[in-house]
Protein backbone atom coordinates (compact mmCIF):
# COMPACT_ATOMS: atom_id res chain seq x y z
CA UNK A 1 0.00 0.00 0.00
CA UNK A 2 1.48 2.90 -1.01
CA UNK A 3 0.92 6.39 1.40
CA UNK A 4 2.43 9.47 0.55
CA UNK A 5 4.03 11.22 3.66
CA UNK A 6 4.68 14.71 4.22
CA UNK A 7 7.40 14.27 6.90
CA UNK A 8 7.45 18.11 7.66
CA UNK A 9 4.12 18.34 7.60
CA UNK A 10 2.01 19.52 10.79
CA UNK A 11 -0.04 15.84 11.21
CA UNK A 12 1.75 13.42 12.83
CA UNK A 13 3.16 10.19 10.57
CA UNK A 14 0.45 8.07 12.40
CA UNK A 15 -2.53 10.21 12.01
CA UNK A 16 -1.53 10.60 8.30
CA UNK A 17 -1.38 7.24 7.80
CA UNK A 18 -4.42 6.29 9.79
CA UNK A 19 -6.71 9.49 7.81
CA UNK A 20 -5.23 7.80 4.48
CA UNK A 21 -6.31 4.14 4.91
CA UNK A 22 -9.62 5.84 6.57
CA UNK A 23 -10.21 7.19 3.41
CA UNK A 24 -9.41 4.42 1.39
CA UNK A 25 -11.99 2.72 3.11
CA UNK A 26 -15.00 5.04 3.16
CA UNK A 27 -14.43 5.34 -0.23
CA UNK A 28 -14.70 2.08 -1.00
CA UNK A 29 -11.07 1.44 -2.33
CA UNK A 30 -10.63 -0.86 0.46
CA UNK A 31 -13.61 -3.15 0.72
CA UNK A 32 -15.23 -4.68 3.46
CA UNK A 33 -13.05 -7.96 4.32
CA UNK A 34 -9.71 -6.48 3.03
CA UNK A 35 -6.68 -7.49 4.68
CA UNK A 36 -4.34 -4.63 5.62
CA UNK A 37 -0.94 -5.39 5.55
CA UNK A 38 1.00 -6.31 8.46
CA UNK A 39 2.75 -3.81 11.13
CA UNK A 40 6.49 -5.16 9.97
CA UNK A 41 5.46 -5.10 6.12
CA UNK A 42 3.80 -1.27 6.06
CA UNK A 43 6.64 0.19 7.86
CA UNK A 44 9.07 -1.84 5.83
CA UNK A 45 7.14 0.09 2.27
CA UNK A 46 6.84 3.28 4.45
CA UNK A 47 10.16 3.53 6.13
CA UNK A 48 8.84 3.94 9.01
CA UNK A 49 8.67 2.51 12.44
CA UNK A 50 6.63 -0.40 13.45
CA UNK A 51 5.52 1.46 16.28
CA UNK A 52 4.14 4.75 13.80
CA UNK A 53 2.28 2.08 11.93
CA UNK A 54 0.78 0.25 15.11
CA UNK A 55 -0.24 3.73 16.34
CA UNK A 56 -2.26 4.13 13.05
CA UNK A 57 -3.68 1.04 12.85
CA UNK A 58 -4.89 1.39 16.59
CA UNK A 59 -6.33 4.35 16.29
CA UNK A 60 -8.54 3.04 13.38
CA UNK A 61 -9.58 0.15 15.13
CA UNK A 62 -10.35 3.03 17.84
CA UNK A 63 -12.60 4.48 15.57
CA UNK A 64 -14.54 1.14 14.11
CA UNK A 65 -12.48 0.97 10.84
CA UNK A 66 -10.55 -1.91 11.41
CA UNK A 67 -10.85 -5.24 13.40
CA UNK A 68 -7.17 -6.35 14.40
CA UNK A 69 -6.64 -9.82 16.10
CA UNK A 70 -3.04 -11.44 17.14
CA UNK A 71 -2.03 -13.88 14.80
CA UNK A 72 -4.44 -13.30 12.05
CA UNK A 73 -4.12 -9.98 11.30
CA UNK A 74 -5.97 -6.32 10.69
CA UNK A 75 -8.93 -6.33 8.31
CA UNK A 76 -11.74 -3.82 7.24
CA UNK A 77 -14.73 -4.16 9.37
CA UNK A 78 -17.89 -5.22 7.23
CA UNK A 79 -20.18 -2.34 8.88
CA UNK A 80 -23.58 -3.36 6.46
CA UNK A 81 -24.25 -6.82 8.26
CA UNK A 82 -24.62 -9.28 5.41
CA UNK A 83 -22.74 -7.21 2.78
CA UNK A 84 -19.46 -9.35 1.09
CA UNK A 85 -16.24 -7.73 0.29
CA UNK A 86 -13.85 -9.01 -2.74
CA UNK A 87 -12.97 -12.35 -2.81
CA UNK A 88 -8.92 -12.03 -1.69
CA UNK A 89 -6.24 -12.85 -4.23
CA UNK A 90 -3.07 -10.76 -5.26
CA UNK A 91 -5.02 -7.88 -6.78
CA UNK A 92 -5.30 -6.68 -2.90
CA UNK A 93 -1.60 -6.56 -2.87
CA UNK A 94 -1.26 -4.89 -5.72
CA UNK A 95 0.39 -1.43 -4.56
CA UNK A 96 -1.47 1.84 -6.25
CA UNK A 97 -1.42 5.49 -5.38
CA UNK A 98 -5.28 6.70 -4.83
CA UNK A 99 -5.54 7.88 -1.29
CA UNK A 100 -9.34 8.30 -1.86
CA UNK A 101 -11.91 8.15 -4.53
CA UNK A 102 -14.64 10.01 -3.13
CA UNK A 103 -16.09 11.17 -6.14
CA UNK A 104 -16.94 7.60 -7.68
CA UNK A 105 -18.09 6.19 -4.37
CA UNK A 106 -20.95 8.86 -3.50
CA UNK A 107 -21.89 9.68 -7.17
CA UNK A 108 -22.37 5.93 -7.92
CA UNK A 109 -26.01 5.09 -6.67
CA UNK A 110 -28.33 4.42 -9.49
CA UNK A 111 -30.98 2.13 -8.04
CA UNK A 112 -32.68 5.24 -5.86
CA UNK A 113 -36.07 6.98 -6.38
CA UNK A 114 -34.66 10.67 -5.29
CA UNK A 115 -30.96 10.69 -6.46
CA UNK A 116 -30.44 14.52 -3.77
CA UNK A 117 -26.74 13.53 -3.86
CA UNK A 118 -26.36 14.41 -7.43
CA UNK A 119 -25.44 18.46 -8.71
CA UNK A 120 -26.79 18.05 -12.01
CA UNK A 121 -30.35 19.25 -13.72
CA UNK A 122 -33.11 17.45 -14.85
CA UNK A 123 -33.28 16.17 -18.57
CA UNK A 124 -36.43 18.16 -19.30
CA UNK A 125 -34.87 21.46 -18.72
CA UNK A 126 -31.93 20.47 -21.12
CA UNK A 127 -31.99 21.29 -24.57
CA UNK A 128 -30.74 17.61 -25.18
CA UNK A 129 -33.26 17.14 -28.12
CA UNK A 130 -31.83 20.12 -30.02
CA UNK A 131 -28.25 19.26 -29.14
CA UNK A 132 -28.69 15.67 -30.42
CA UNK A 133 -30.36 16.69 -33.53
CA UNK A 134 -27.51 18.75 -34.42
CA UNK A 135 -25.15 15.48 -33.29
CA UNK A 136 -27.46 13.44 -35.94
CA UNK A 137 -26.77 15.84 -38.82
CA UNK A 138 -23.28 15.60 -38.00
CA UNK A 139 -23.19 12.13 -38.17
CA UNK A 140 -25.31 11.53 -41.41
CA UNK A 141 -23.22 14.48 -42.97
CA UNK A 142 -19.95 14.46 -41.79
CA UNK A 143 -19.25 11.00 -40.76
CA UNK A 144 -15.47 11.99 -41.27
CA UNK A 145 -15.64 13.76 -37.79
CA UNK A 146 -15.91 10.12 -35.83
CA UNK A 147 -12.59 9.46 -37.75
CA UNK A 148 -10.84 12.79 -36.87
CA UNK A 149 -8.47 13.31 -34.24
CA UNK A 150 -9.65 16.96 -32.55
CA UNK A 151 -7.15 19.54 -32.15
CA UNK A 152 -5.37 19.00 -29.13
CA UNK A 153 -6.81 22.50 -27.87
CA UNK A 154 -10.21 22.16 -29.13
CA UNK A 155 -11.88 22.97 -32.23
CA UNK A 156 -10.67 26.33 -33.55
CA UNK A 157 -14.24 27.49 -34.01
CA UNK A 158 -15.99 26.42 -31.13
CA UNK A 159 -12.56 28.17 -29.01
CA UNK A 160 -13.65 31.29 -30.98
CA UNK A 161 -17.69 31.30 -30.19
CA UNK A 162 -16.50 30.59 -26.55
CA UNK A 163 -14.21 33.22 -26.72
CA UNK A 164 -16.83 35.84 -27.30
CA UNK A 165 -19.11 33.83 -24.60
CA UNK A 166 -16.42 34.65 -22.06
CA UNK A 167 -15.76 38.43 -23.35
CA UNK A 168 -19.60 39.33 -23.00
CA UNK A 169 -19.09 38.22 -18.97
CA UNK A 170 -15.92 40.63 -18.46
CA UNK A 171 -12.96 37.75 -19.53
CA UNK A 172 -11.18 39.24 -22.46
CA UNK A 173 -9.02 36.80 -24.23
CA UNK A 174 -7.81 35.39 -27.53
CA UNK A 175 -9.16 31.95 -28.73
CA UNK A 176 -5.58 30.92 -28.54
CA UNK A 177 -5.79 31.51 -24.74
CA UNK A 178 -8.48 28.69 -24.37
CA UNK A 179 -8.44 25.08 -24.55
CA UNK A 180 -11.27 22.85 -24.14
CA UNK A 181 -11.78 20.13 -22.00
CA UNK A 182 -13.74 16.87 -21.42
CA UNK A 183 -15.47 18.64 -18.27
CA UNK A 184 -14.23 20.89 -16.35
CA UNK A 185 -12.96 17.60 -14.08
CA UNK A 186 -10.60 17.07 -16.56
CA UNK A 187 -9.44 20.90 -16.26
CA UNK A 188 -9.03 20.55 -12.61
CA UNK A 189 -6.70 17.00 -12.81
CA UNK A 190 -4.98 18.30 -15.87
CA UNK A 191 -3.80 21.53 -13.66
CA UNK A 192 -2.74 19.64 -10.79
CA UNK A 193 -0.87 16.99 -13.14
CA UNK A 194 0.75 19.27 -14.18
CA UNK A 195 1.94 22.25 -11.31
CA UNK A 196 0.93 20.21 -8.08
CA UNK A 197 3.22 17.28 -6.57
CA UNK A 198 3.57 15.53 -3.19
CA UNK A 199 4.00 18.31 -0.59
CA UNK A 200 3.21 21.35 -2.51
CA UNK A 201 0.68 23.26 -0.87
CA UNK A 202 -3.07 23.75 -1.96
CA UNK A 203 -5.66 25.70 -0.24
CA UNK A 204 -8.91 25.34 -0.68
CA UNK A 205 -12.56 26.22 0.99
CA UNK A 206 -13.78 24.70 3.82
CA UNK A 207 -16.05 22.80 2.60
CA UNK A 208 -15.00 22.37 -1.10
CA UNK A 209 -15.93 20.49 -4.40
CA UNK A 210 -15.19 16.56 -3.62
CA UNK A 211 -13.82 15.77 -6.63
CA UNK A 212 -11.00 18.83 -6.70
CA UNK A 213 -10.42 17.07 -3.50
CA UNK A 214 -10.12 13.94 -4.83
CA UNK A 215 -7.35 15.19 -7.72
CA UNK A 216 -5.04 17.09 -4.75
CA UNK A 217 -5.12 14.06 -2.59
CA UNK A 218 -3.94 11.89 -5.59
CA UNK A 219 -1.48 14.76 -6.13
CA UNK A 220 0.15 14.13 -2.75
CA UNK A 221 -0.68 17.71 -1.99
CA UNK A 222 -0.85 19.23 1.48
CA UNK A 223 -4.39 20.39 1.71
CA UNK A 224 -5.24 23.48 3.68
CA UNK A 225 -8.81 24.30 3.77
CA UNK A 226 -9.39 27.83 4.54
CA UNK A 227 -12.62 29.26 6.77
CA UNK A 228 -15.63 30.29 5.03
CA UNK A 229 -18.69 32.79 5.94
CA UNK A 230 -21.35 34.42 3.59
CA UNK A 231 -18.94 36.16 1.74
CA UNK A 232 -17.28 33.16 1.06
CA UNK A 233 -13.82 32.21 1.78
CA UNK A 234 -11.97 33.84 4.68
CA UNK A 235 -9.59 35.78 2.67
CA UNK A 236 -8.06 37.35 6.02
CA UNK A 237 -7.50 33.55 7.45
CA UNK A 238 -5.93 32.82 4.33
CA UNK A 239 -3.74 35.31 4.33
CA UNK A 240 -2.22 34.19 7.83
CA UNK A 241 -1.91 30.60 6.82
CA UNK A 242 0.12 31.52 3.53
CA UNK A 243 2.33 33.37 5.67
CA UNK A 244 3.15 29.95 7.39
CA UNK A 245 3.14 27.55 4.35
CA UNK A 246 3.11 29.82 0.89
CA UNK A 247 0.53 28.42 -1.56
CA UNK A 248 1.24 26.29 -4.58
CA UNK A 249 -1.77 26.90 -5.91
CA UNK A 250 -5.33 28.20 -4.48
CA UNK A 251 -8.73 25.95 -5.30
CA UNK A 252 -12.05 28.13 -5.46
CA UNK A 253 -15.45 28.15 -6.20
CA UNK A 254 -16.93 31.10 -6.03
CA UNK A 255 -20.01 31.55 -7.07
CA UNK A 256 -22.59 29.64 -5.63
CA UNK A 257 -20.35 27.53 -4.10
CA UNK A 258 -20.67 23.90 -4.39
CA UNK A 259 -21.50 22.30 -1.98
CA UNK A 260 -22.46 25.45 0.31
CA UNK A 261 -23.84 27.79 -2.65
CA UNK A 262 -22.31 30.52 -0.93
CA UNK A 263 -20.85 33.54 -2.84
CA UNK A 264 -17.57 35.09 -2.77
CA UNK A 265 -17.96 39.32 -2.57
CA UNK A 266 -16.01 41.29 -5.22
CA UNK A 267 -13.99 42.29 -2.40
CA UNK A 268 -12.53 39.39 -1.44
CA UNK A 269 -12.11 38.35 -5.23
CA UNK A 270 -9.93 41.18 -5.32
CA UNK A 271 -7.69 40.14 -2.18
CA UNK A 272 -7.72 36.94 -3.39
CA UNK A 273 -6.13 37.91 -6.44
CA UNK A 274 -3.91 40.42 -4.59
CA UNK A 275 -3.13 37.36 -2.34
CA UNK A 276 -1.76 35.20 -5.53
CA UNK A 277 0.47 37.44 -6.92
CA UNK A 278 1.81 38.61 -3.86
CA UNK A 279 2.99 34.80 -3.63
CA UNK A 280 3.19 34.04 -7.53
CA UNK A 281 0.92 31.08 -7.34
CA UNK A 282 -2.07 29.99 -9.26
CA UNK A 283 -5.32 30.32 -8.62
CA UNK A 284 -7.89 27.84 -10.05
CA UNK A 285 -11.54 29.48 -10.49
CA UNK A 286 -14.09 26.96 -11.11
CA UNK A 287 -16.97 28.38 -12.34
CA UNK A 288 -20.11 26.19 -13.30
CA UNK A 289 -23.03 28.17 -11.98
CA UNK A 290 -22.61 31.47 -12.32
CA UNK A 291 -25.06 31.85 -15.16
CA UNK A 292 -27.57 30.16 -12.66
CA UNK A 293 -27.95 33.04 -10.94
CA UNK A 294 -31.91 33.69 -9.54
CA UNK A 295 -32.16 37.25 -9.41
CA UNK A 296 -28.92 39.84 -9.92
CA UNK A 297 -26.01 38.27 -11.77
CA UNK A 298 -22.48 37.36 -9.57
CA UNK A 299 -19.82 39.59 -9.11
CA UNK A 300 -17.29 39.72 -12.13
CA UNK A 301 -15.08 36.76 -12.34
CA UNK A 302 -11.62 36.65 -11.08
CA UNK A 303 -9.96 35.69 -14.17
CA UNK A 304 -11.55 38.88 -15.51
CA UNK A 305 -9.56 41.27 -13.00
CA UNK A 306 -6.56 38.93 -14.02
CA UNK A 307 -3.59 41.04 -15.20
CA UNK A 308 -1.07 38.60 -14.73
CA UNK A 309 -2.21 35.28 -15.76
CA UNK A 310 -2.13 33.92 -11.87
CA UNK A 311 -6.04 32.58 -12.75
CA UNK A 312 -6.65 29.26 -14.39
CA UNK A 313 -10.29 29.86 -15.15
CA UNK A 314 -12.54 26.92 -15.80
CA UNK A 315 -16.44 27.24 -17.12
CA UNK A 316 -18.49 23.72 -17.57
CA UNK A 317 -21.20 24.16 -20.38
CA UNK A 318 -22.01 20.35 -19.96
CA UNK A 319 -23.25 20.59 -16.59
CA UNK A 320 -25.55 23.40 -18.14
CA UNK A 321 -26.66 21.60 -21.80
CA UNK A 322 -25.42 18.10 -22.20
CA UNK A 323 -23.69 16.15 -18.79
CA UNK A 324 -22.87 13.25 -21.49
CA UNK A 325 -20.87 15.59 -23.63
CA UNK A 326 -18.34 16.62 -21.34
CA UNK A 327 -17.60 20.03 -22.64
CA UNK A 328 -15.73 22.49 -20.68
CA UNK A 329 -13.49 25.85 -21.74
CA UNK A 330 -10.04 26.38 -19.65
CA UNK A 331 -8.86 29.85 -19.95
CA UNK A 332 -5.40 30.90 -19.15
CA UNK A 333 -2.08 32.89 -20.84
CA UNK A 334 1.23 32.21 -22.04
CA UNK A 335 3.55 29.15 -20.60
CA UNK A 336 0.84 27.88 -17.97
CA UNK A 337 -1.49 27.27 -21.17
CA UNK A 338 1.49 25.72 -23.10
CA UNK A 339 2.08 23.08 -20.35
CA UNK A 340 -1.67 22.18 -19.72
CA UNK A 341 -2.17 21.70 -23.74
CA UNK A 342 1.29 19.20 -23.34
CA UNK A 343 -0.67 17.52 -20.44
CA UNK A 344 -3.82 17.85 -22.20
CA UNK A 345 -2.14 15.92 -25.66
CA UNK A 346 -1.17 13.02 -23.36
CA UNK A 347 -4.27 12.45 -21.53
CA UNK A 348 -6.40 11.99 -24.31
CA UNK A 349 -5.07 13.12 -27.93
CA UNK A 350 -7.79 16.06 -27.69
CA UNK A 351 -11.28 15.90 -27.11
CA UNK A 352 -13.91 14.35 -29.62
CA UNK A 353 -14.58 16.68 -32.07
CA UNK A 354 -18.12 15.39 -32.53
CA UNK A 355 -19.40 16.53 -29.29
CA UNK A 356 -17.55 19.67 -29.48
CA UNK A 357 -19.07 20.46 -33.01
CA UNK A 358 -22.46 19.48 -31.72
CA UNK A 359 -22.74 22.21 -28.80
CA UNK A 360 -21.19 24.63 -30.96
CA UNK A 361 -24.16 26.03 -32.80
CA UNK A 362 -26.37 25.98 -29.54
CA UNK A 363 -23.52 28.25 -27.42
CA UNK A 364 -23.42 30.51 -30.74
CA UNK A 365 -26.99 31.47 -31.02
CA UNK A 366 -29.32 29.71 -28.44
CA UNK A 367 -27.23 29.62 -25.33
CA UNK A 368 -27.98 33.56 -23.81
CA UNK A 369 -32.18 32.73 -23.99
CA UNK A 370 -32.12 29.51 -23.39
CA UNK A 371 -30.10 29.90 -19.53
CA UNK A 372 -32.90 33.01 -18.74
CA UNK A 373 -35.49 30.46 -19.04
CA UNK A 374 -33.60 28.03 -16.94
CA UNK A 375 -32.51 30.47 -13.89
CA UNK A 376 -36.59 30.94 -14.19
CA UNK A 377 -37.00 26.94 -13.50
CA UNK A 378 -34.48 26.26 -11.44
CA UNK A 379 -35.94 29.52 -8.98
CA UNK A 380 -39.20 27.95 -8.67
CA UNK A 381 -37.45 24.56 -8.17
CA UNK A 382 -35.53 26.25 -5.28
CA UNK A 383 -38.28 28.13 -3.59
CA UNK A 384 -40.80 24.92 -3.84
CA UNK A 385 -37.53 23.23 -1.57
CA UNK A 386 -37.41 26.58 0.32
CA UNK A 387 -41.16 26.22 1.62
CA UNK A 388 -41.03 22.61 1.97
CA UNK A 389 -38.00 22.50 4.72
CA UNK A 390 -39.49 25.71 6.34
CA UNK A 391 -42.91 23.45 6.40
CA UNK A 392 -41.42 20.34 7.76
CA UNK A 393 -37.30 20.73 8.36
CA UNK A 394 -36.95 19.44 12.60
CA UNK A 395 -36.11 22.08 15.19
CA UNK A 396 -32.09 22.53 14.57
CA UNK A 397 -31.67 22.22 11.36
CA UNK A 398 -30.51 25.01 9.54
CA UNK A 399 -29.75 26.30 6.08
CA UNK A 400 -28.51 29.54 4.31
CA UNK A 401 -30.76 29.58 0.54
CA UNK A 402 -28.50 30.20 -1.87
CA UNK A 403 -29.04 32.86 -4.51
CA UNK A 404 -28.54 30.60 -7.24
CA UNK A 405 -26.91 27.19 -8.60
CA UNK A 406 -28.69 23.79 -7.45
CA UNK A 407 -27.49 23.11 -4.09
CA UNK A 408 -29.30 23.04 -0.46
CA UNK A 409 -26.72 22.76 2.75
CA UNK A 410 -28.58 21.72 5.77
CA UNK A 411 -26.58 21.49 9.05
CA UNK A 412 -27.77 18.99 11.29
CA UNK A 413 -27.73 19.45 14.95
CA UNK A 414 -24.98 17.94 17.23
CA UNK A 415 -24.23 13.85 16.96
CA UNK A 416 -26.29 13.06 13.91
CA UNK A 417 -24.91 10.12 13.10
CA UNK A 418 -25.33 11.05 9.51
CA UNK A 419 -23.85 7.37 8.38
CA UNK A 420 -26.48 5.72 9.96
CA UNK A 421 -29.25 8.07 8.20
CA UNK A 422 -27.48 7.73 4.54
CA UNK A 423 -27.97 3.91 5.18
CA UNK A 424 -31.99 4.26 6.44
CA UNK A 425 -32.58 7.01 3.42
CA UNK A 426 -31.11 5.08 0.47
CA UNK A 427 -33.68 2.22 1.92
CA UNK A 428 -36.47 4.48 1.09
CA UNK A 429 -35.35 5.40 -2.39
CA UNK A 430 -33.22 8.40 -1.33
CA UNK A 431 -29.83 9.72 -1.66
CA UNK A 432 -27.68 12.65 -0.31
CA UNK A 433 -24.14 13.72 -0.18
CA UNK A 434 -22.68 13.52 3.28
CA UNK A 435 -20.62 16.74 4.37
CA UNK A 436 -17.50 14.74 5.59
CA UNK A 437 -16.85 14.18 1.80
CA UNK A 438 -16.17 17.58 0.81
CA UNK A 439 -13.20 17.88 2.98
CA UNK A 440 -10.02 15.59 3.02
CA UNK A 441 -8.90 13.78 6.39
CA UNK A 442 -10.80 12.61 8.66
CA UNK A 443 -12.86 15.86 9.79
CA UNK A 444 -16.58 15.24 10.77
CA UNK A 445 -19.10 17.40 9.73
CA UNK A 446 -22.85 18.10 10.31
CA UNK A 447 -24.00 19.23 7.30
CA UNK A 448 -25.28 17.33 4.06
CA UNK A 449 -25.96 18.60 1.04
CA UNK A 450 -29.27 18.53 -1.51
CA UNK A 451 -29.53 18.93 -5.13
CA UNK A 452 -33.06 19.84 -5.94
CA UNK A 453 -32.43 20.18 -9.32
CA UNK A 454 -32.10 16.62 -10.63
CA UNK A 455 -35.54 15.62 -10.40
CA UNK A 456 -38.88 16.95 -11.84
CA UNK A 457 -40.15 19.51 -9.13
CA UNK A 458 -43.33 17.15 -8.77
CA UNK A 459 -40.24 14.32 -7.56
CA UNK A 460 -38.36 16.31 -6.19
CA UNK A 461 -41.05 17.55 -3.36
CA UNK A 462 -42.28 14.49 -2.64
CA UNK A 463 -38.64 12.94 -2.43
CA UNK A 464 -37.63 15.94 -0.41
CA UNK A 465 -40.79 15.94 2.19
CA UNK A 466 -40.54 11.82 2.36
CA UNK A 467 -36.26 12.54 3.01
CA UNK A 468 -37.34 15.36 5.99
CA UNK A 469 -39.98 12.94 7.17
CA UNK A 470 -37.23 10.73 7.58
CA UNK A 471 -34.85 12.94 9.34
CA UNK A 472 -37.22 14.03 11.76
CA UNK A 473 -37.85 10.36 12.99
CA UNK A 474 -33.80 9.92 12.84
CA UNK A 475 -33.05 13.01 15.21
CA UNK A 476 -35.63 12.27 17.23
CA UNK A 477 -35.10 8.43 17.70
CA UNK A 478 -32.35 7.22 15.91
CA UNK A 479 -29.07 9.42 17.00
């Protein structure tokens, strides 16, 4: 098992160790059953001490992780009675280097009624019918694209529509500053690939997006996460951690922040930028909702106060038209562009230029109306939510509506055992994203998060009054 160990970091060896195989396991990387391996063999592949490793493997046995007997061995406890782990072979020797995979675990529940956990919109407000008539045209009429390697930066002409996309919203580039991307996922691990490696520093918020978590952990990165209130991320905080440990890189969300849906002020855009090239690091701005906004529009974009090229600035239009096309625009200048195309080329040879030619025409002309009359749906989705938790949310739980995007963030009162109520809702037919997730370590958290966008609004309030049903019964009896 392979751990990457920041030896002058501020957790102890043990802890690290014991918050890496912790994750490992919730994420399902290490299955119920597993055999660990022993004290002498870990701190053999560590170089460690036997004793660092016992330490770790105690305190996850502490904490119900791990069952440990003498002579046999430590193994992951099977904590759904009746559910079978892997058979055992020499795959589960087989060294890799995910400390967590987060992202797949939580996002992988198809066989639920009410699918909350998901940040994604419903297929009837997508213009998916339009956007795969165009795809069929392409197809009958320029089969030649399925047998066409894409540019390695994305179609020249699609760069150029997007381009003037970004330039109506304050970001004024060239084409030839933008590359596009399978997703803006692909953004994210194609930036840390290539600028973030095991002890580099990355801050992010606290709570942040799971799967930028995800990437950084993989990275070997030293993860700070960094206050937030409603203006968004402590920018003051910040500023006294960097003095401690300077930033490789800085990870934000800021508008409509997922999962919190909190949004950064200008001002603290501007400090943030200040911040980065007081330190000459990057800042990543990952921007998928802002054109989800319910009433005023954000403040400007960071990349658009960008002088410097210190902001990587990603913007999904998948998550907005098509999920299934994965189509996402990375903006940034000069030899930080150059590097992520190099990455980019061998990742994937360039994204398919069928999907990128079949969005293109929509983004051109149909985009700008078509997003008015979805902030209009997605409102009523979110005030239909809004009524229904004020009707029937228990005394203690509280929330902070967002002023647009798709998320709800409820925090739970003290010691809600929110394991035990993910297991009791997805036996109803419901799902949810557990706080804990959106951080890396082992830090609890009371809050979960709700996407009441995924379903039709008819599904999605009876899914969301059967899920607060539910919780009131849990707090009540089952904590």
């Amino acid at each position: 098992m392979h751990i990457e160990l920041l030896r002058s970091g501020d957790k102890s060896l043990p802890q690290q160790i014991s918050e890496t195989i912790s994750q490992r396991i919730t994420s399902g990387l290490l299955q119920p059953g597993s055999r660990l391996p022993s004290v002498r063999g870990l701190s053999s592949s560590l170089k460690v001490s036997q004793v660092t490793v016992s330490k770790a493997y105690a305190d996850l046995e502490t904490r119900g992780h791990i069952l440990c007997s003498q002579g046999k061995g430590c193994y992951v406890t099977d904590r759904e009675p009746g559910k079978q782990g892997a058979a055992a072979g020499w795959q589960d020797g087989y060294d890799d280097y995910l400390p967590r995979a987060q992202l797949w675990r939580n996002f992988d529940v198809t066989e639920v009624d009410y699918p909350f956990h998901l940040a994604a919109i419903h297929s009837s407000l997508l213009p998916l019918g339009t956007i795969g008539a165009t795809m069929a045209a392409l197809v009958r009429e320029q089969p030649e694209l399925m047998a066409t390697y894409g540019n390695f930066q994305g179609d020249p002409e699609l760069r150029e529509v997007m381009r003037r996309h970004l330039q109506s919203r304050g970001i004024r580039l060239s084409s030839g500053d933008l590359m596009i991307t399978s997703g803006s996922q692909q953004g994210i691990d194609l930036v840390a690939r290539t600028f973030v490696g095991p002890g580099d520093t990355v801050y992010l918020e606290a709570p942040s997006y799971t799967g930028a978590i995800d990437v950084f952990a993989g990275r070997g990165a030293e993860m700070i996460f960094v206050p937030m209130d409603g203006e968004g991320m402590r920018v003051d905080k910040l500023t006294a951690m960097c003095d401690r440990k300077p930033p490789k890189l800085i990870y934000t969300n800021p508008t409509f922040q997922n999962p919190s849906g909190v949004t950064m002020s200008m001002t603290r855009r501007q400090r943030l930028l200040e911040l980065a090239r007081s330190y000459h690091c990057l800042i990543v701005e990952d921007d998928p909702f802002s054109d989800l906004y319910f009433h005023q529009p954000p403040p400007a974009s960071i990349k658009s106060m960008d002088t410097a090229g210190h902001v990587v600035y990603m913007k999904s239009f998948s998550k907005v038209l098509a999920p299934g096309c994965r189509i996402a625009c990375v903006a940034a200048e000069g030899n930080i562009l150059s590097r992520l195309i190099a990455a980019k080329s061998a990742s994937d040879l360039g994204s398919p230029l069928l999907t990128q030619r079949a969005v293109l025409p929509f983004i051109e002309r149909k985009y700008e109306d078509y997003a008015a009359k979805l902030r209009i749906a997605l409102r009523m989705r979110q005030e239909a939510a809004a009524k229904l938790l004020k009707q029937y949310a228990p005394a203690g739980v509280t929330w902070r509506l967002p002023e647009g995007g798709l998320n709800l963030w409820l925090q739970l009162p003290d010691s809600p055992a929110i394991d035990k109520l993910h297991a009791l809702a997805e036996q109803e037919g419901i799902s949810f994203l557990p706080g804990d997730v959106c951080y890396a370590g082992d830090m609890p958290s009371r809050h979960i998060r709700l996407c009441y966008s995924q379903l039709t609004q008819e599904g999605m309030e009876r899914g969301l009054r059967q899920f607060l049903l539910l919780l009131e019964r849990h707090l009540r009896f089952g904590s």
